[in-house]
N, C-alpha and C. Protein backbone atom coordinates (compact mmCIF):
# COMPACT_ATOMS: atom_id res chain seq x y z
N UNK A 1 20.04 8.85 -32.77
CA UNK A 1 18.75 8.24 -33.02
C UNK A 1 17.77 8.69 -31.94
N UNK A 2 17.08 9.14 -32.43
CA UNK A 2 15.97 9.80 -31.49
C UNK A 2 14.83 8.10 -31.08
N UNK A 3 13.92 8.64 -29.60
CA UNK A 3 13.72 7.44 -28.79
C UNK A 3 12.17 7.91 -28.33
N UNK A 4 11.02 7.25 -28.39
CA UNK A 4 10.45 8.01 -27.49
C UNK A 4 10.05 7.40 -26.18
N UNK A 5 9.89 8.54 -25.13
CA UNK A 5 10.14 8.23 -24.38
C UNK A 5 8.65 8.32 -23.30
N UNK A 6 8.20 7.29 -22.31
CA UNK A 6 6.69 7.99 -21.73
C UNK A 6 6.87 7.89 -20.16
N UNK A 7 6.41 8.98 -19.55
CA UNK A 7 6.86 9.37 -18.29
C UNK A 7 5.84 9.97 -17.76
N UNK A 8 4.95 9.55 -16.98
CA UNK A 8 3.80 10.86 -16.66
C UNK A 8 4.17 11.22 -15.32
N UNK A 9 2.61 11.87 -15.07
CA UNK A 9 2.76 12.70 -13.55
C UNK A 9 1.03 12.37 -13.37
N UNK A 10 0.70 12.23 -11.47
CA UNK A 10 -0.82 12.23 -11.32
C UNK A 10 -0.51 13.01 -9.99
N UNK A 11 -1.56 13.77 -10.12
CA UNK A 11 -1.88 14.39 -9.40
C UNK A 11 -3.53 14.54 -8.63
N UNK A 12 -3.22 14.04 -6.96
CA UNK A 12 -4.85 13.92 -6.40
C UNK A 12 -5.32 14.79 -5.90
N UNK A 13 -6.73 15.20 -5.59
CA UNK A 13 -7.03 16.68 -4.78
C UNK A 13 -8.14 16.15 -4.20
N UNK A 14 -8.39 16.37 -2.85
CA UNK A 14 -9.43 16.45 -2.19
C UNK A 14 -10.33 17.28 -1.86
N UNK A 15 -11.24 17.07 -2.17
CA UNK A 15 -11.99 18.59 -1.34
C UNK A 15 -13.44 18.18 -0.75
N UNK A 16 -14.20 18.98 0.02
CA UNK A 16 -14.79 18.89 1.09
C UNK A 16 -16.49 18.10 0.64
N UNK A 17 -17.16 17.26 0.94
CA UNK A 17 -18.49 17.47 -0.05
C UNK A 17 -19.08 17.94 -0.11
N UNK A 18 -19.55 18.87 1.17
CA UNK A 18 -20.73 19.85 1.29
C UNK A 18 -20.18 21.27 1.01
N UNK A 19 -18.82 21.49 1.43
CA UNK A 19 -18.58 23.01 1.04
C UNK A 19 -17.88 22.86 -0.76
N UNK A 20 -17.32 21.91 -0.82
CA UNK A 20 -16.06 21.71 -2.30
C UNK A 20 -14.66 22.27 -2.05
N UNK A 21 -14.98 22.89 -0.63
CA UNK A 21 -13.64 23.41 0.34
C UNK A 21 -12.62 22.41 -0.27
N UNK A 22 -11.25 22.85 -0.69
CA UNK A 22 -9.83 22.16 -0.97
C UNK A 22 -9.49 21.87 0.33
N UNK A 23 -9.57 20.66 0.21
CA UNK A 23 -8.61 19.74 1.16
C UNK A 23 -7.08 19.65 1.79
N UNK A 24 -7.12 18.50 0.14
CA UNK A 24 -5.87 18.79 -0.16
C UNK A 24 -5.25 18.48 -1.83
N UNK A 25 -4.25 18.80 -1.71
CA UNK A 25 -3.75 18.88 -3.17
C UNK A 25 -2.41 18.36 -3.11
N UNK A 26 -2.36 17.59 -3.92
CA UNK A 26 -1.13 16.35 -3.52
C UNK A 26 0.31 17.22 -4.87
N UNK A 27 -0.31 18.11 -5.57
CA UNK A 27 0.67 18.65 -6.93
C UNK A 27 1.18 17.65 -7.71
N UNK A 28 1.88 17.47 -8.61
CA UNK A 28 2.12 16.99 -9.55
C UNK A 28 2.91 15.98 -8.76
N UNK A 29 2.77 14.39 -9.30
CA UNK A 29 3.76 13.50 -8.81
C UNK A 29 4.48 12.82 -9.88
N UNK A 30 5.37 12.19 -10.05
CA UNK A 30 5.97 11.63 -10.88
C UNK A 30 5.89 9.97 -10.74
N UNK A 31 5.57 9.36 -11.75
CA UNK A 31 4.75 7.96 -11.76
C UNK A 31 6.01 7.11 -12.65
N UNK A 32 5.26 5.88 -11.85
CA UNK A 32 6.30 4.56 -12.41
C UNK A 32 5.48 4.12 -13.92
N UNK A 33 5.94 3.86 -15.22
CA UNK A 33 5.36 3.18 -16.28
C UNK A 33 5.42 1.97 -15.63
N UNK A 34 4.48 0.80 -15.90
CA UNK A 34 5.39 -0.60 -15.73
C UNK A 34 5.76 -1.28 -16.85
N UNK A 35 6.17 -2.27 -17.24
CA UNK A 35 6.41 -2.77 -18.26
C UNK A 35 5.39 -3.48 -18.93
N UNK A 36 4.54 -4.34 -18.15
CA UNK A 36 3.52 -4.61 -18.64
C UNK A 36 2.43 -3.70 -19.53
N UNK A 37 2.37 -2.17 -18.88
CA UNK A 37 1.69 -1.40 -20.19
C UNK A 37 2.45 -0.97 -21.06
N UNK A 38 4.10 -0.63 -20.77
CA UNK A 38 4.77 -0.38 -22.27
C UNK A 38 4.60 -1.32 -23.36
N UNK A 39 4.43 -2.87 -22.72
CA UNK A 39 4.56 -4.03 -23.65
C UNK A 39 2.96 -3.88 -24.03
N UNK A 40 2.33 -3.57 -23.09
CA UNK A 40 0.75 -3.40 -24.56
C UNK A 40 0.86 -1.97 -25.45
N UNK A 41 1.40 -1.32 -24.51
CA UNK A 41 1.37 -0.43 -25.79
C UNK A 41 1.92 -0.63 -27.02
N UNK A 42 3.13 -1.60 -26.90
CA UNK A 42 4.11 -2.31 -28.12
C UNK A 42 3.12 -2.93 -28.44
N UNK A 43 2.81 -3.64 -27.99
CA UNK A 43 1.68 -4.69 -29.23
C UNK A 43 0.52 -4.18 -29.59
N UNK A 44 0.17 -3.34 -28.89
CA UNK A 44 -1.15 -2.44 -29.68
C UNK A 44 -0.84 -1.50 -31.03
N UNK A 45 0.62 -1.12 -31.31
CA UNK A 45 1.43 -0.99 -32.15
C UNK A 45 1.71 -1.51 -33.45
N UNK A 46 2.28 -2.48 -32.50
CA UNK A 46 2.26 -3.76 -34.01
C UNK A 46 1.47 -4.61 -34.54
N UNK A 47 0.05 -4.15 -33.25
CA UNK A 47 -1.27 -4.87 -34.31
C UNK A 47 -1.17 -6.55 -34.20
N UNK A 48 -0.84 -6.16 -32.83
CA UNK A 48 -0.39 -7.69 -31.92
C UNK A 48 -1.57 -8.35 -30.96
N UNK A 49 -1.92 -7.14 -30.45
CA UNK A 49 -2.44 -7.21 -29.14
C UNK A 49 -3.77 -7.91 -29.77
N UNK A 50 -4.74 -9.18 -28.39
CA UNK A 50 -5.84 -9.38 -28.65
C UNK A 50 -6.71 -9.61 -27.46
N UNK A 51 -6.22 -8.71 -26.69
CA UNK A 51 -7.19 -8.17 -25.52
C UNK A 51 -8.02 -7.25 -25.86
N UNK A 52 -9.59 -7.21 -25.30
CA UNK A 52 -10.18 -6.32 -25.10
C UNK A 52 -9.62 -4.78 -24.54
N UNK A 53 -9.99 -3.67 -25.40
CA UNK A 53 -9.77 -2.81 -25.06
C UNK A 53 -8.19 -2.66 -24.90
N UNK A 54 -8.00 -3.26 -26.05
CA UNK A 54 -6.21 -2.85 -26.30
C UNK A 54 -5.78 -1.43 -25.59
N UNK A 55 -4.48 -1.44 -25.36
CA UNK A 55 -4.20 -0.03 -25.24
C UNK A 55 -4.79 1.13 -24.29
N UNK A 56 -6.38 0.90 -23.73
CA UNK A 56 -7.03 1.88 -23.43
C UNK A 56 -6.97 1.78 -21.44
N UNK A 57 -6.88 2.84 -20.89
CA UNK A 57 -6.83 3.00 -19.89
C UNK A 57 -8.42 3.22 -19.11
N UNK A 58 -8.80 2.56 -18.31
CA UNK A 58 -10.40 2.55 -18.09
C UNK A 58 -10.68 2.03 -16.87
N UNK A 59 -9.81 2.26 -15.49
CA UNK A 59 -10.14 2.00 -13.99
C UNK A 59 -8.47 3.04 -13.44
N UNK A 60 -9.34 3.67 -12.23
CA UNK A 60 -8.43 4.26 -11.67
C UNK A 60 -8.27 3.35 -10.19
N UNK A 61 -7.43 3.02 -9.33
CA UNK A 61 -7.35 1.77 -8.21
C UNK A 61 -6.47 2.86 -7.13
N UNK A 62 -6.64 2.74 -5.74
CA UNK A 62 -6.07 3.23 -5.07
C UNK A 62 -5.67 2.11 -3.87
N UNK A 63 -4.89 1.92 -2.94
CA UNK A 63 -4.74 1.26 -2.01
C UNK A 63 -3.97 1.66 -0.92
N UNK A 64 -3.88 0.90 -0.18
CA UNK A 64 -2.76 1.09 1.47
C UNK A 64 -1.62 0.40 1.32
N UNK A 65 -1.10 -0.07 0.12
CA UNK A 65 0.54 -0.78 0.33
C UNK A 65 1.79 0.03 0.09
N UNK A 66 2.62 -0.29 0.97
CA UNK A 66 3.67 1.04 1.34
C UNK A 66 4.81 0.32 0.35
N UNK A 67 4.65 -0.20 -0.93
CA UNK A 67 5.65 -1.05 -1.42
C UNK A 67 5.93 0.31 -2.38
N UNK A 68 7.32 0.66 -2.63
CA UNK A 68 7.62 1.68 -3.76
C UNK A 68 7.53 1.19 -4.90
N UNK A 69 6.77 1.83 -5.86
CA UNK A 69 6.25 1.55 -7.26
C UNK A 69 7.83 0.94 -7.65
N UNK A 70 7.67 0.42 -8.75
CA UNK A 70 8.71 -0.31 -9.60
C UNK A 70 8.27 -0.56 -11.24
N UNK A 71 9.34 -0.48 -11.82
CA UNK A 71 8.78 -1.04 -13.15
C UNK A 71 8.25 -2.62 -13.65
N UNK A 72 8.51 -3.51 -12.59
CA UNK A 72 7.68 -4.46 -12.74
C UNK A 72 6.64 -5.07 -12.60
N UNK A 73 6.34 -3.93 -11.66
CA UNK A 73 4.92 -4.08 -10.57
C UNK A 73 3.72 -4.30 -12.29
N UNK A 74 2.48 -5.43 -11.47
CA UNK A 74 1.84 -5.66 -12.58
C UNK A 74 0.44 -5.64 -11.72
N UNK A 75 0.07 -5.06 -10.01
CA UNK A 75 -0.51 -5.02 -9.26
C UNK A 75 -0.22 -4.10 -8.48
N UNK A 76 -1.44 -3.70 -7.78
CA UNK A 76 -0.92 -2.40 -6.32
C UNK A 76 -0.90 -3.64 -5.55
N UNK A 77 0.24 -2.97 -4.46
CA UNK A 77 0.38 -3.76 -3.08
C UNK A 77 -1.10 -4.34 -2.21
N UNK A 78 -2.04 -3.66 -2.59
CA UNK A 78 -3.04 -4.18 -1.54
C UNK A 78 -4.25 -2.68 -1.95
N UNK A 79 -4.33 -3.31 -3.05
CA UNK A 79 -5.81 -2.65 -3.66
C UNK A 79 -7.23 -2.53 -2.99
N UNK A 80 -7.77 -1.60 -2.53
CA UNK A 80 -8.70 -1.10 -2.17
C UNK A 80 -9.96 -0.89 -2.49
N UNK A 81 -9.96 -0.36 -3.62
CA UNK A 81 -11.08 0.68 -4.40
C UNK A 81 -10.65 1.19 -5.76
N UNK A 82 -11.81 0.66 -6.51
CA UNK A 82 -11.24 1.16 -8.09
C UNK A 82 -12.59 1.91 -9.28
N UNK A 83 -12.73 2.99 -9.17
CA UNK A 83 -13.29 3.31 -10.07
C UNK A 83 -12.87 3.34 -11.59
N UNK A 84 -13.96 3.49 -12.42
CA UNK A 84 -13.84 3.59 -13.85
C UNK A 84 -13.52 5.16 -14.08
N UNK A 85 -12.61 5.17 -15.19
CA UNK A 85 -12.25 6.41 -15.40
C UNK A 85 -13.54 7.40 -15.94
N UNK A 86 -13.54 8.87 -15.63
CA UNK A 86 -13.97 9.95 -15.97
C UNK A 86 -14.25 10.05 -17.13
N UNK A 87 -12.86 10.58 -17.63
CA UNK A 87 -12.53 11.55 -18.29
C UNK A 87 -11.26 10.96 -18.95
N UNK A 88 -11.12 11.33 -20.75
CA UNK A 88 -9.66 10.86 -21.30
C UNK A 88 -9.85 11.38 -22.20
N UNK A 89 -8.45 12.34 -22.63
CA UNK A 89 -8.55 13.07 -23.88
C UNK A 89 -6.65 12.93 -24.56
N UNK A 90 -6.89 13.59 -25.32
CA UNK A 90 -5.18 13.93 -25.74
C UNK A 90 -5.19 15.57 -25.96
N UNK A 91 -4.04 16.33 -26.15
CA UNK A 91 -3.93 17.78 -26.24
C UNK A 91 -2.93 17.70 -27.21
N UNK A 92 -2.27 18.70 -28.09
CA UNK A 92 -1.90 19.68 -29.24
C UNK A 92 -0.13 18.89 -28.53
N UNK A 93 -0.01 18.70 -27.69
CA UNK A 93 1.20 18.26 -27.15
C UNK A 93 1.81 16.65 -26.81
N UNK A 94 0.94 16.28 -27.58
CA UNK A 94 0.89 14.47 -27.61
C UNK A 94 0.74 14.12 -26.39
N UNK A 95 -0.26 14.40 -25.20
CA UNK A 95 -0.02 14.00 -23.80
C UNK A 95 -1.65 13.56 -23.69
N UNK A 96 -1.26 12.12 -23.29
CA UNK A 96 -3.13 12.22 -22.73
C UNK A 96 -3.19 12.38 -21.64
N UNK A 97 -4.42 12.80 -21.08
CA UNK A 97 -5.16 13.32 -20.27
C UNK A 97 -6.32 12.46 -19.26
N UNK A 98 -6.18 12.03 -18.34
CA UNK A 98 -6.59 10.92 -17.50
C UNK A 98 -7.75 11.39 -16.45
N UNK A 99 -8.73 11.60 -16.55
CA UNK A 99 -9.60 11.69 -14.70
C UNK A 99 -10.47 10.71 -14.69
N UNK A 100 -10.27 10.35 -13.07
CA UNK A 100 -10.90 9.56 -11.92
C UNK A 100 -11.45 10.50 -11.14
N UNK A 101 -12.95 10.07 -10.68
CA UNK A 101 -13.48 10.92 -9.35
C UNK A 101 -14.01 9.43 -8.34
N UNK A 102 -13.62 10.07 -7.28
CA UNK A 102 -14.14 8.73 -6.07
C UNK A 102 -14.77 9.69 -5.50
N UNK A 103 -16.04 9.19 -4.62
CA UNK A 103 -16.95 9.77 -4.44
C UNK A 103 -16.91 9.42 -2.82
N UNK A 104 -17.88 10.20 -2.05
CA UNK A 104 -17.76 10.23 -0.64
C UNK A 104 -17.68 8.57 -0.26
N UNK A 105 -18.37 8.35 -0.48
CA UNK A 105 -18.25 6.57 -0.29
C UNK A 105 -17.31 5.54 -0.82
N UNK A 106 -16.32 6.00 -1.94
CA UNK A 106 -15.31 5.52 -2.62
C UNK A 106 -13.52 5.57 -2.14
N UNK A 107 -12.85 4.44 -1.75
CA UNK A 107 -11.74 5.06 -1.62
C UNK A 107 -11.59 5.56 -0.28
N UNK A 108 -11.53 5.33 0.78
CA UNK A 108 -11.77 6.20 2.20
C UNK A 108 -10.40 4.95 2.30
N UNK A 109 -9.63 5.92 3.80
CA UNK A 109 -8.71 5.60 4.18
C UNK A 109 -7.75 6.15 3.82
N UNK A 110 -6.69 5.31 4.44
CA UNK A 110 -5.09 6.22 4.26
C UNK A 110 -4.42 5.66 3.29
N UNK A 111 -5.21 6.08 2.21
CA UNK A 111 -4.59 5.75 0.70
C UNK A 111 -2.34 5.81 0.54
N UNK A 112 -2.13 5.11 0.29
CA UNK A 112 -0.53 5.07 -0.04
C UNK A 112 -0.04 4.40 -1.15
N UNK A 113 -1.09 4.27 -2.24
CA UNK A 113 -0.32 3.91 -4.15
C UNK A 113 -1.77 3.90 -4.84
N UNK A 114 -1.56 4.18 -6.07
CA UNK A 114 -2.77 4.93 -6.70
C UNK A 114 -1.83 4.10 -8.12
N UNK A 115 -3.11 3.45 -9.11
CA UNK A 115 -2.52 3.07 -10.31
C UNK A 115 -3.94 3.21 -11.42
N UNK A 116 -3.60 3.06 -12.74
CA UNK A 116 -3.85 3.34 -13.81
C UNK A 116 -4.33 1.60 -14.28
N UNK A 117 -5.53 1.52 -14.68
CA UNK A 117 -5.47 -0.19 -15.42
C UNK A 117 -6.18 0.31 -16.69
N UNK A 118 -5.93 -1.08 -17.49
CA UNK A 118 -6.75 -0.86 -18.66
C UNK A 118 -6.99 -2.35 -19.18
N UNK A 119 -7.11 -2.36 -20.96
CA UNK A 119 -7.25 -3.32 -21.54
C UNK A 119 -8.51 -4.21 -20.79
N UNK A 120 -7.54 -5.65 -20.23
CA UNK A 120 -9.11 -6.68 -19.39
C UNK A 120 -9.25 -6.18 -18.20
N UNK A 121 -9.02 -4.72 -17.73
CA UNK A 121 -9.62 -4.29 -16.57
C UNK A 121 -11.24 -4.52 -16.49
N UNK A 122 -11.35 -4.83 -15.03
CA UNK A 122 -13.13 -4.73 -15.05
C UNK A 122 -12.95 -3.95 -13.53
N UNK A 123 -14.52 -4.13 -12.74
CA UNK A 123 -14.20 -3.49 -11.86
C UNK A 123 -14.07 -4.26 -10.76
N UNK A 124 -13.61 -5.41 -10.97
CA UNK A 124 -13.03 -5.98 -9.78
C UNK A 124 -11.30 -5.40 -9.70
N UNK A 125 -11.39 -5.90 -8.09
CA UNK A 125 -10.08 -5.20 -7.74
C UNK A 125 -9.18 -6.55 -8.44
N UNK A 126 -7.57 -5.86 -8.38
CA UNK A 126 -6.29 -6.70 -9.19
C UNK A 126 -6.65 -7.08 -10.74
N UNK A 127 -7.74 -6.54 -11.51
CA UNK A 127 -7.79 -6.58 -12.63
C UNK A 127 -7.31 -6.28 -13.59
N UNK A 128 -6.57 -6.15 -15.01
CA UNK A 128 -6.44 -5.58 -15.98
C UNK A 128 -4.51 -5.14 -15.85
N UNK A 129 -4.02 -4.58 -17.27
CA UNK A 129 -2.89 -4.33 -17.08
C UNK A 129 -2.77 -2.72 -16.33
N UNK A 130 -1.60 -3.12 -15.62
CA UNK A 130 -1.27 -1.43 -15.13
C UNK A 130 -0.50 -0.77 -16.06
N UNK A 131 -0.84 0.52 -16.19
CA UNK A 131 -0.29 1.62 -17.01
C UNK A 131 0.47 2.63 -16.34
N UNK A 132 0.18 2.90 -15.01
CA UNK A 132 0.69 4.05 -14.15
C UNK A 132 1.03 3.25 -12.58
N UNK A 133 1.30 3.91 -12.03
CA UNK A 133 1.68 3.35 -10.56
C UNK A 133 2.35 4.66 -9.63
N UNK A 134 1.96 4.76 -8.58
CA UNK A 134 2.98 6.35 -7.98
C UNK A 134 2.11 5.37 -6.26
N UNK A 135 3.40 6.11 -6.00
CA UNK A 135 3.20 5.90 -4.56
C UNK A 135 2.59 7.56 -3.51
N UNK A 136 1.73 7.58 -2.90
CA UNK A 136 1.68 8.97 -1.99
C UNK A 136 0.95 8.63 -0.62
N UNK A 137 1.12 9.71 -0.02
CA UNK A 137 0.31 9.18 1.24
C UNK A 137 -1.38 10.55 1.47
N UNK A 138 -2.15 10.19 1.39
CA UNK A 138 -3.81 10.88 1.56
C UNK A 138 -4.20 10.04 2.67
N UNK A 139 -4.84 10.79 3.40
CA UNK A 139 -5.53 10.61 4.60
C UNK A 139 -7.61 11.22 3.48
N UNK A 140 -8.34 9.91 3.15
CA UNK A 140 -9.52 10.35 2.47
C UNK A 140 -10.52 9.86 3.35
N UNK A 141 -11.46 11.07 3.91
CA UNK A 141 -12.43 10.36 4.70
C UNK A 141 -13.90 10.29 3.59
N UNK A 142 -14.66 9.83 4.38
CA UNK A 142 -16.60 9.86 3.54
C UNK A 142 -16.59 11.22 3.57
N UNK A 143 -16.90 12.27 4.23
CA UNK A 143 -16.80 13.70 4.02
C UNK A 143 -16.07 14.48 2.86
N UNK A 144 -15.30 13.52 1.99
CA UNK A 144 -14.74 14.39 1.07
C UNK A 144 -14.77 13.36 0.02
N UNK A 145 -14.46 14.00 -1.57
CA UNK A 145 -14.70 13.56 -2.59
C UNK A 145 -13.29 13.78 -3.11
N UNK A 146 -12.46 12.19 -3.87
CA UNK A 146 -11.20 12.63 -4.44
C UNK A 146 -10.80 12.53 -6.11
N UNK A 147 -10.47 13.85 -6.74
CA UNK A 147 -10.07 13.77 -7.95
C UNK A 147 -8.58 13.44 -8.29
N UNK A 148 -8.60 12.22 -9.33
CA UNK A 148 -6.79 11.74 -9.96
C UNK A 148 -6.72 12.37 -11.03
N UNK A 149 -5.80 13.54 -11.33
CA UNK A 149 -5.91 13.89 -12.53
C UNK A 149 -4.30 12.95 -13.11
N UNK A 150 -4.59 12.50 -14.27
CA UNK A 150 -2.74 12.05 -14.56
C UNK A 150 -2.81 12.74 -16.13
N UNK A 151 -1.48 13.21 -16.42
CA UNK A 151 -1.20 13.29 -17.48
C UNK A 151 0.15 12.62 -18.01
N UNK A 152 0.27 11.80 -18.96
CA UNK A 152 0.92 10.78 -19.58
C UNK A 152 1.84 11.42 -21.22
N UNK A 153 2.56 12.40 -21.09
CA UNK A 153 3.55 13.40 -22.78
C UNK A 153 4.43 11.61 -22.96
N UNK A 154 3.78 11.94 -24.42
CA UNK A 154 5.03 10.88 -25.13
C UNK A 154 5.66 11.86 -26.00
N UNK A 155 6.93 11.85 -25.73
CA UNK A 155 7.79 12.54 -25.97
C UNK A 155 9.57 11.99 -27.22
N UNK A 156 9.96 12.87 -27.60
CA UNK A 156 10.88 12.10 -27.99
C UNK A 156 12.04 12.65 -27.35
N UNK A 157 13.32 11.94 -27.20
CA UNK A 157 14.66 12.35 -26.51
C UNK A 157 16.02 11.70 -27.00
């Protein structure tokens, strides 16, 4: 019996504001689902769900808590800064496609967990369900501007 299965990866990059000089580039990371967005995605499914913005991913959150992602986590350890997402598409390969930009003034510090919200996200911080979660360590000052790219393949296995 085939299963499907969802597993992404985010990846952050920094770069300079006045030159666009690369910073840094964190490469592909491998991210925690939590359960709380598998279970909206189940009920956005079965035509369950009656939250705003079912299903949809729409704040990117970064913070300083050194707690390792988990599948239960339904919060970052100690949320920081959360912009509204970019950018969201899907590709020929069933994978959507996620960007966040934080801007020189957005997000500064020694970022260590980066998550995905959606549905009753607003832009207050600890809002909305989490969809993604990864732990990394960025050193982001005001001098630089940081892009989250995530990509999310639902896959079968």
């Amino acid at each position: 019996m085939d299963s499907i299965k969802m597993k992404g990866q985010v990846r952050v990059i920094l770069n300079d504001a006045l030159t666009g000089e690369l910073k840094k580039d964190t490469g592909w990371i491998n991210n925690v689902v939590p359960t709380v967005g598998r279970t909206a995605l189940a009920k956005l499914l079965a035509g369950k769900s009656v939250i705003a913005n079912a299903g949809i991913i729409t704040y990117c959150a970064v913070g300083t808590g050194t707690t390792i992602p988990v599948i239960t986590g339904t919060t970052l350890t100690t949320e920081t800064a959360r912009v509204p997402i970019s950018t969201a598409s899907t590709n020929v390969s069933n994978e959507a496609q996620i960007r966040a930009f934080f801007t020189t003034s957005q997000g500064n510090g020694n970022l260590k967990e980066l998550g995905l919200f959606g549905e009753d996200a607003s832009a207050t911080l600890n809002t909305g369900t989490m969809f993604q979660w990864i732990g990394f360590d960025v050193e982001k000052t005001s001098g630089e501007t940081m892009t989250v790219l995530s990509k999310i393949p639902i896959n079968y296995e």
